[in-house]
C-alpha atoms as a PDB file:
ATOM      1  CA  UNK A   1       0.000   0.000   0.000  1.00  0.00           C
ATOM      2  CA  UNK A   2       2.936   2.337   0.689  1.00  0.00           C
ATOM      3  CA  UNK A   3       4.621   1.404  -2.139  1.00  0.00           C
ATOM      4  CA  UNK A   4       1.974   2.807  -3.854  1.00  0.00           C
ATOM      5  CA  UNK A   5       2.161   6.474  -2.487  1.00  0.00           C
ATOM      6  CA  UNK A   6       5.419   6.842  -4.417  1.00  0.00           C
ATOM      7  CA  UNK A   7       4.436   5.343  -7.828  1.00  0.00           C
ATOM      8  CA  UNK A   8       3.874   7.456 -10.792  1.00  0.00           C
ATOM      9  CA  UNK A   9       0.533   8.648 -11.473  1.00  0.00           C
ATOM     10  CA  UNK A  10       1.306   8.986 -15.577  1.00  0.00           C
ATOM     11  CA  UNK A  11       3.111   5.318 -15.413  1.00  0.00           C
ATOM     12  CA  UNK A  12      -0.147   4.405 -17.888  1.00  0.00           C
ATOM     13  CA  UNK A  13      -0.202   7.347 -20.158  1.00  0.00           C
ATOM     14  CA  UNK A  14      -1.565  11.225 -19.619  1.00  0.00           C
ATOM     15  CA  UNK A  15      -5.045  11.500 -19.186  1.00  0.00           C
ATOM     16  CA  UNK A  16      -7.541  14.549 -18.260  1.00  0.00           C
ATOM     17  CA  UNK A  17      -8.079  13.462 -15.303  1.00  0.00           C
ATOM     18  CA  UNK A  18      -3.717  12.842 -14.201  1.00  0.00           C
ATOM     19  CA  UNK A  19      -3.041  16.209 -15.019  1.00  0.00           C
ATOM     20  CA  UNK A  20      -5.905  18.014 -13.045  1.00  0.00           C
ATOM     21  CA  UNK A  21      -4.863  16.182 -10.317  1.00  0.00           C
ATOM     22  CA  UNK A  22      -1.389  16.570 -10.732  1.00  0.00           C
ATOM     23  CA  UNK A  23      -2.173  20.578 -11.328  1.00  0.00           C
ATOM     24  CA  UNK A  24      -4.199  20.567  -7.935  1.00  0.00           C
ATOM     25  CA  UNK A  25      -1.217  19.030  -6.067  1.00  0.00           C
ATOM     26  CA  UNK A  26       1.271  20.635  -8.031  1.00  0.00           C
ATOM     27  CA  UNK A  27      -0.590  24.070  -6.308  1.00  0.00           C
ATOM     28  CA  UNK A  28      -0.900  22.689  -3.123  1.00  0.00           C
ATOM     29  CA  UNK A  29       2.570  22.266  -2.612  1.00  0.00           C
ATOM     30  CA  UNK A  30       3.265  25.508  -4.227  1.00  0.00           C
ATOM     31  CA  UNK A  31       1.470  27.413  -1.874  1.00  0.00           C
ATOM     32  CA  UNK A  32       3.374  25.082   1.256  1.00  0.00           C
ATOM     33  CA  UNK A  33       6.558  26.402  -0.535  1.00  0.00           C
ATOM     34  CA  UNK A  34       5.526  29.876  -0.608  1.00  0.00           C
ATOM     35  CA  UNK A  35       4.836  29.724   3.342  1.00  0.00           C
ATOM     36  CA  UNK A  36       8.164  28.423   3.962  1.00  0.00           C
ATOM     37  CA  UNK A  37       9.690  30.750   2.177  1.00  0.00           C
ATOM     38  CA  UNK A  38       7.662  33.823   4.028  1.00  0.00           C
ATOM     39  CA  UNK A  39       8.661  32.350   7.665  1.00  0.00           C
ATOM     40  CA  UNK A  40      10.841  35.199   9.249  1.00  0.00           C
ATOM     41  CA  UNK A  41      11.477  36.707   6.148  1.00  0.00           C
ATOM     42  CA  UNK A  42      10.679  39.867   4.183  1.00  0.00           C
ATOM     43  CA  UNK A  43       9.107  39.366   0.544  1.00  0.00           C
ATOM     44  CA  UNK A  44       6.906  40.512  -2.233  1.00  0.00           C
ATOM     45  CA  UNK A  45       3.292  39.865  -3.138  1.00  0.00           C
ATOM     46  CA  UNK A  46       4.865  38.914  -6.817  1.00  0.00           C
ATOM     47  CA  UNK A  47       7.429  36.970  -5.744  1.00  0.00           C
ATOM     48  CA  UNK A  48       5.656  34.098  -3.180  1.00  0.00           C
ATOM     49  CA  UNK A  49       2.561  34.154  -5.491  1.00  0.00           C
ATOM     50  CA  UNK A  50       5.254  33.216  -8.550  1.00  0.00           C
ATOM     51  CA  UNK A  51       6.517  30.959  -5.785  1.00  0.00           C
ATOM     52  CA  UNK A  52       3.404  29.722  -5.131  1.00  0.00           C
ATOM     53  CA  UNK A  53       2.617  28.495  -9.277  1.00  0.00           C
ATOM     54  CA  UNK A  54       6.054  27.681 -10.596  1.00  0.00           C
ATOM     55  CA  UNK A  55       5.638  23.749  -8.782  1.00  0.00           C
ATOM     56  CA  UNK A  56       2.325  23.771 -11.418  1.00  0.00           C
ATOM     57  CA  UNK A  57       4.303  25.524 -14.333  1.00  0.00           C
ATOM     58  CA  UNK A  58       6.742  23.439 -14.308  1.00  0.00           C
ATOM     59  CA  UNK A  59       4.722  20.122 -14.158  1.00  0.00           C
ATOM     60  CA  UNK A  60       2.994  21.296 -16.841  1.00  0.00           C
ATOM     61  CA  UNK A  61       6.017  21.692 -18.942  1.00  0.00           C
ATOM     62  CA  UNK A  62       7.370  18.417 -18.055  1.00  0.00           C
ATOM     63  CA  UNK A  63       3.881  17.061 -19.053  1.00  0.00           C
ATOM     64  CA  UNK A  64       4.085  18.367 -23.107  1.00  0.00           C
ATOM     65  CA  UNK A  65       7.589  17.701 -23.040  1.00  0.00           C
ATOM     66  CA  UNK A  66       6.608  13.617 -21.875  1.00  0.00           C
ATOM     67  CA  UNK A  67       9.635  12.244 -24.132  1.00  0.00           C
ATOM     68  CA  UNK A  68       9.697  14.503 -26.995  1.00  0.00           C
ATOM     69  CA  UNK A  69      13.664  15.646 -27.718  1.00  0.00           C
ATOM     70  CA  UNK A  70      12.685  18.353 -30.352  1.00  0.00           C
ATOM     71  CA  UNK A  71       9.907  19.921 -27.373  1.00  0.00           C
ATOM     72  CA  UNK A  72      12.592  19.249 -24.798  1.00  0.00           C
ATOM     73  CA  UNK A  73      15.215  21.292 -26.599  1.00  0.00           C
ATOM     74  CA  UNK A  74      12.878  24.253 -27.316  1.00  0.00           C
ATOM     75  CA  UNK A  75      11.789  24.071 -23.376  1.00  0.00           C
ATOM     76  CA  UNK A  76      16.189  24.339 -22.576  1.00  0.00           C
ATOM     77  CA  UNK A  77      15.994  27.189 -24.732  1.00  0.00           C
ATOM     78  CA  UNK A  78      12.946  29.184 -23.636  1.00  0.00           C
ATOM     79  CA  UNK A  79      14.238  28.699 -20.469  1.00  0.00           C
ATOM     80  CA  UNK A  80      17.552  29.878 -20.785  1.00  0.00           C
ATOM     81  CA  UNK A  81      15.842  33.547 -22.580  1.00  0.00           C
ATOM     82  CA  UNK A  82      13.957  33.577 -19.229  1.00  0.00           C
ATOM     83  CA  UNK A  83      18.203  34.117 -17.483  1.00  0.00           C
ATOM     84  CA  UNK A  84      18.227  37.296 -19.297  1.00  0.00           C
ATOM     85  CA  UNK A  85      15.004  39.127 -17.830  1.00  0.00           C
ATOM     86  CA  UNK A  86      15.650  38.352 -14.314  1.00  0.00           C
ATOM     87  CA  UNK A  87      17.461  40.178 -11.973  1.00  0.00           C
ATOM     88  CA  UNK A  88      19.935  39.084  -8.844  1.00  0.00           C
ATOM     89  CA  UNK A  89      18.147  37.270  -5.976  1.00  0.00           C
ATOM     90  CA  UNK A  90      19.416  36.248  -2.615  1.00  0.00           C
ATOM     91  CA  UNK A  91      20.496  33.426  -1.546  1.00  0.00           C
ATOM     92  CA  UNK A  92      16.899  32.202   0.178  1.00  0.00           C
ATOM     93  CA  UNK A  93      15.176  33.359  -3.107  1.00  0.00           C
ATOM     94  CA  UNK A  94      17.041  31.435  -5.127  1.00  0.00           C
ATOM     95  CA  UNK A  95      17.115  28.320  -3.009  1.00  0.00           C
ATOM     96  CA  UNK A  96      13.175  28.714  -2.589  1.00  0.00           C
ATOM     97  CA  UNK A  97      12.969  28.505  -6.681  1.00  0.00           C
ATOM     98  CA  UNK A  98      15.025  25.729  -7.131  1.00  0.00           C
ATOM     99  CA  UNK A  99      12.778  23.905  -4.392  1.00  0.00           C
ATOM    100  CA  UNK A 100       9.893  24.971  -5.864  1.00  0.00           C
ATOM    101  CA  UNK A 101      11.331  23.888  -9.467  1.00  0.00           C
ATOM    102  CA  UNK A 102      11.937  20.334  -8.057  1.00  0.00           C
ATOM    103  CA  UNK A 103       8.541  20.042  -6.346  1.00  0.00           C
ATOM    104  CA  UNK A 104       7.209  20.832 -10.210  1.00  0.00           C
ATOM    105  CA  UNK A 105       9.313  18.189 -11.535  1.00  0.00           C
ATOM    106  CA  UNK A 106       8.392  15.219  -9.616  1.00  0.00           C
ATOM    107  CA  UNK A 107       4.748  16.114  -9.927  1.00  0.00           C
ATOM    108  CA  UNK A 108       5.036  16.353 -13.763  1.00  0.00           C
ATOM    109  CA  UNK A 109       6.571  12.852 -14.067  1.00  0.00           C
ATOM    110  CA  UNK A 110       3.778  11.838 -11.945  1.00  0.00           C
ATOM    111  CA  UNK A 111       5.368  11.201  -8.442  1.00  0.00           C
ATOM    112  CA  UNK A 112       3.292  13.089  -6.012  1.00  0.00           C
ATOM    113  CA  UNK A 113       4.438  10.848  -3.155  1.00  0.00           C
ATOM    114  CA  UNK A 114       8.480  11.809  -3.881  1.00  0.00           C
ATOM    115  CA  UNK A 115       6.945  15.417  -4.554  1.00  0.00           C
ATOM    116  CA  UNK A 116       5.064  15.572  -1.044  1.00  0.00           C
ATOM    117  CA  UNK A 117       7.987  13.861   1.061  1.00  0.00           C
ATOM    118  CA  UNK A 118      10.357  16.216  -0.646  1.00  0.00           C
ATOM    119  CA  UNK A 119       8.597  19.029   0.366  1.00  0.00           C
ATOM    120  CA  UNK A 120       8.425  17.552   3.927  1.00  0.00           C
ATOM    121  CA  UNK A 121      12.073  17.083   4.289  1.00  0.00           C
ATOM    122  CA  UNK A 122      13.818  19.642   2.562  1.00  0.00           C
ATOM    123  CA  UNK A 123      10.681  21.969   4.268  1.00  0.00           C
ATOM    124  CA  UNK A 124      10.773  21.038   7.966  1.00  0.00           C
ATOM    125  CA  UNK A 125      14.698  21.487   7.444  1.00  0.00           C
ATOM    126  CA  UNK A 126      14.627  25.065   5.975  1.00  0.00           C
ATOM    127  CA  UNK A 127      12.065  26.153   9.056  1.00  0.00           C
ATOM    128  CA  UNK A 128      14.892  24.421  11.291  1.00  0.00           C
ATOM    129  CA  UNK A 129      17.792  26.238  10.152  1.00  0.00           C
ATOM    130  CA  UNK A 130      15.793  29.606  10.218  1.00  0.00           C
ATOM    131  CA  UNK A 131      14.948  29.034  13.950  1.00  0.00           C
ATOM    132  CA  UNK A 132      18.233  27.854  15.000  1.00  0.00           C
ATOM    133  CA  UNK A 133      21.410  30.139  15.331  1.00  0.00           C
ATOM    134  CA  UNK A 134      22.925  28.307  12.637  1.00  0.00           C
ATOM    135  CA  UNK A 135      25.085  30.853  10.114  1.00  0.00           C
ATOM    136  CA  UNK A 136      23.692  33.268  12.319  1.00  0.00           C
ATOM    137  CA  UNK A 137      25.976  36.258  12.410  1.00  0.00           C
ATOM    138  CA  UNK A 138      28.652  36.548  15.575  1.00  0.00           C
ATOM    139  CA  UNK A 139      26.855  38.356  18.008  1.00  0.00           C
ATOM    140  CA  UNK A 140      28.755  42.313  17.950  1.00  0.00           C
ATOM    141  CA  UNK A 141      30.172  41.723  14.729  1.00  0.00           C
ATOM    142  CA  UNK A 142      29.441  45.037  13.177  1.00  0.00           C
ATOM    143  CA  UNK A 143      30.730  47.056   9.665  1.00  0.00           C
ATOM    144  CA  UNK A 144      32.227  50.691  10.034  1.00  0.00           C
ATOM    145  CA  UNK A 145      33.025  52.957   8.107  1.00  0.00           C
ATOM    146  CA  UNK A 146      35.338  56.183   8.871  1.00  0.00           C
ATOM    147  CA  UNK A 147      35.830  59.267   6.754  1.00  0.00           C
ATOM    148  CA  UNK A 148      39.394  61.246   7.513  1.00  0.00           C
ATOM    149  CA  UNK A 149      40.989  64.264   5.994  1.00  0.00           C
ATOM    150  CA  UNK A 150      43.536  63.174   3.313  1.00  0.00           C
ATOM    151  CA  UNK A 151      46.697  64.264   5.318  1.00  0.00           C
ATOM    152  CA  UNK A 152      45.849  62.389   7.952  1.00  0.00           C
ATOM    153  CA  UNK A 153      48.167  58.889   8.088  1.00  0.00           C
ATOM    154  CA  UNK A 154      45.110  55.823   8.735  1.00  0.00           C
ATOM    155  CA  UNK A 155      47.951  53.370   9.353  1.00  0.00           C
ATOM    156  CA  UNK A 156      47.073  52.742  12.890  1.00  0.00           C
ATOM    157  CA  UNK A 157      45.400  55.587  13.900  1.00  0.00           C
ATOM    158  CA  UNK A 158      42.597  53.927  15.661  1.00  0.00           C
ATOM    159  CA  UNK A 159      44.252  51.023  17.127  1.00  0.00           C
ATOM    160  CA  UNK A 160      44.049  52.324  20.874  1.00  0.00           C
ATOM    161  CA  UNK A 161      40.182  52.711  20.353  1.00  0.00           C
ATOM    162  CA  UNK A 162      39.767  49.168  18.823  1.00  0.00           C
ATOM    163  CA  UNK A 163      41.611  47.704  21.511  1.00  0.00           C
ATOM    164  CA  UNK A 164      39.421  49.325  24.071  1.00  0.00           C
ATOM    165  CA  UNK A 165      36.285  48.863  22.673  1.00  0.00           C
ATOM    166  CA  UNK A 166      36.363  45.813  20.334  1.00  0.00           C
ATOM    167  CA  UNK A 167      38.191  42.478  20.626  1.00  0.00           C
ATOM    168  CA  UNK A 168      38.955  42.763  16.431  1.00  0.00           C
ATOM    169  CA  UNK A 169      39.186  44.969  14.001  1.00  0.00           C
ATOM    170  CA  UNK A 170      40.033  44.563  10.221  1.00  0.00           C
ATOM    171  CA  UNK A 171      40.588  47.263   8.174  1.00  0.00           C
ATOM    172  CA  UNK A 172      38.965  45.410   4.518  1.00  0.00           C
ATOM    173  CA  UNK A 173      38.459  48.552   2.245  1.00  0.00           C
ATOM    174  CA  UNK A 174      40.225  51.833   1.318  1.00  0.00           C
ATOM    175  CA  UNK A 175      38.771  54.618  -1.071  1.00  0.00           C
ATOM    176  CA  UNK A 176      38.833  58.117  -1.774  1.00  0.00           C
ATOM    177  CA  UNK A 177      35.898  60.295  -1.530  1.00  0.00           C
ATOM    178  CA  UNK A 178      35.630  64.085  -2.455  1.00  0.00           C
ATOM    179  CA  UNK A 179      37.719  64.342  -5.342  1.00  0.00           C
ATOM    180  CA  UNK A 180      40.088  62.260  -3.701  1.00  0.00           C
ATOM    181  CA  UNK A 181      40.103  65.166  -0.509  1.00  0.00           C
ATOM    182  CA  UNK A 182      39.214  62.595   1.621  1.00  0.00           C
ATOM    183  CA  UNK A 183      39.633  58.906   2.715  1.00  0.00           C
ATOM    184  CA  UNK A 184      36.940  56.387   3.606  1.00  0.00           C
ATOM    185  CA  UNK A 185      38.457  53.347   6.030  1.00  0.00           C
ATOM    186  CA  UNK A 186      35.635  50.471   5.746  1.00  0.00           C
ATOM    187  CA  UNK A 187      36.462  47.579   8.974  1.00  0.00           C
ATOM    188  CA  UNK A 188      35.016  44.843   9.944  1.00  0.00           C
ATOM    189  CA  UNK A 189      35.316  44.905  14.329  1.00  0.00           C
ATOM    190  CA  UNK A 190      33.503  42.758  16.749  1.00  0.00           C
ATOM    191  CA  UNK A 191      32.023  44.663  19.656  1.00  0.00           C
ATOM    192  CA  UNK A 192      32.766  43.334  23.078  1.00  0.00           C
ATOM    193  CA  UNK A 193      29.439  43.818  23.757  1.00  0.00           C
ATOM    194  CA  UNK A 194      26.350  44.136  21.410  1.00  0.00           C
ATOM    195  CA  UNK A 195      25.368  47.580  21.376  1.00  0.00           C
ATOM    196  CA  UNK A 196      27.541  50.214  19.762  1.00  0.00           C
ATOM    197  CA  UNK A 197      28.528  52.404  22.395  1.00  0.00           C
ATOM    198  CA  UNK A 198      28.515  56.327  22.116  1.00  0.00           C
ATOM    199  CA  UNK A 199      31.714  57.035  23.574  1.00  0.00           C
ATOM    200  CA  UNK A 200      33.387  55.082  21.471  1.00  0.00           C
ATOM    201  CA  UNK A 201      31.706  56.850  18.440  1.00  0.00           C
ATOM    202  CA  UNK A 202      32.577  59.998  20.267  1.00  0.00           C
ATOM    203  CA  UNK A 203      36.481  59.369  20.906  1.00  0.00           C
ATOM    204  CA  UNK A 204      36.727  58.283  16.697  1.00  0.00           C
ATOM    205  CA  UNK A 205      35.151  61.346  15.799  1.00  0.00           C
ATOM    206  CA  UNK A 206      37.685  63.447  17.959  1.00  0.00           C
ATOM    207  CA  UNK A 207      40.107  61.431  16.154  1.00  0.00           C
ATOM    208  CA  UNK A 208      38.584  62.072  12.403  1.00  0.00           C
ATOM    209  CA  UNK A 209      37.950  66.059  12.895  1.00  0.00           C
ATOM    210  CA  UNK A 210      34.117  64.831  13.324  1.00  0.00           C
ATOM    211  CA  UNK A 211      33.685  64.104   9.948  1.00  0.00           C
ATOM    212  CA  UNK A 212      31.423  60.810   8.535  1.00  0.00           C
ATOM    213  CA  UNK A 213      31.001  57.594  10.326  1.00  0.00           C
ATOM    214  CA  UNK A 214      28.878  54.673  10.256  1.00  0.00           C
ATOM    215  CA  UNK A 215      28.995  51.806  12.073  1.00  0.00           C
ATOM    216  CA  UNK A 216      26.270  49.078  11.628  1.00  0.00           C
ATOM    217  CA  UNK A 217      25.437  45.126  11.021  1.00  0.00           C
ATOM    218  CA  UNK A 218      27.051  43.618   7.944  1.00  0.00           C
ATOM    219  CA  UNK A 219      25.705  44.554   4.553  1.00  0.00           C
ATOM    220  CA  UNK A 220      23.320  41.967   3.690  1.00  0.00           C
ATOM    221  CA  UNK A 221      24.661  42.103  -0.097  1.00  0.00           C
ATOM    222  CA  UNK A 222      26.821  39.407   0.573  1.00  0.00           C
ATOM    223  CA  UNK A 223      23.614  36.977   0.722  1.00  0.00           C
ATOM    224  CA  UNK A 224      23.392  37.616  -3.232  1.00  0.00           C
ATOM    225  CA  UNK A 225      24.498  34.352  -5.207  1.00  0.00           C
END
């Protein structure tokens, strides 16, 4: 009886009535994917509903293609015009639509027992993950950013603050600003505690002739694949 859960709905041939219900399910677990996706995480309106009927889109294309090369190669291609309209995602976007991709596969070959335990697995462990502290960032770990005069030597300059008030400091980036009038010093420091504290803001910008800083969590860019 099990076994049968996991056996291809299509194994006798397409019918009216297989695709409907592979559609229906195809949606179902579309939408599941879509709400996995939106756990403690900002999106779009577009992008879960897309999220929510690429499963069907895709079983639907698997469907026509059913074994025809010349409708399979035309598919590769349409597909690979689709690359150049789309713009960089994040990491969890992308992930989400290559779930939802696979969920659309198995349900257009007819396995809507692989499709549902997929979505189980691979869902229960993305919720996991998100609740858990793992690749969390380090707690204090913070990006700033300091703007000094251009006759003003950065080799060093702040190394009596950063000892006091971090327990590292890296300085990662170096650029001019102002027609080159200016520097900016981008570092990466972890706080020794997890607040930013204002007298250590207050001793750099005696230090900088109180011009720019910024000091705040990582730039989230670096989640783009």
């Amino acid at each position: 009886m099990l076994d049968m859960l996991f056996e291809s709905v299509t194994q006798n041939g397409i019918s009216v009535q297989g695709v409907l219900f592979c559609t229906v399910v195809s949606l179902v677990l579309g939408i599941c994917v879509a709400c996995i996706y939106m756990f403690r995480n900002s999106y779009s309106k577009s992008f879960v509903v897309t999220l929510a009927l690429l499963p069907a889109m895709v079983q639907i294309v698997i469907m026509l293609v059913n074994g025809n090369l010349g409708a399979g190669v035309a598919v590769m291609g349409a597909f690979g015009l689709v690359r150049f309209r789309s713009v960089p995602g994040t990491a969890r976007e992308i992930s989400s639509i290559f779930f939802a991709m696979a969920i659309g596969l198995a349900t257009g070959m007819g396995y809507l027992g692989y499709a549902g335990l997929f979505l189980i697995i691979v869902g229960l462990a993305t919720l996991g993950l998100s609740i858990s502290n793992f690749g969390r960032e380090k707690v204090g770990e913070r990006e700033l950013k300091i703007t000094i005069p251009e006759n003003l030597d950065y080799e060093g300059i702040f190394d009596d603050l950063f000892q006091k008030y971090t327990s590292q400091a890296q300085l990662i980036r170096v650029r001019t600003t102002n027609m080159g009038s200016l520097y900016e010093l981008q570092y990466l420091i972890h706080l020794k505690g997890e607040n930013i504290s204002k007298e250590f803001l207050d001793e750099l910008r005696c230090r900088n002739g109180n011009l720019n800083i910024v000091c705040g969590r990582v730039s989230t860019a670096r989640d783009e694949l």
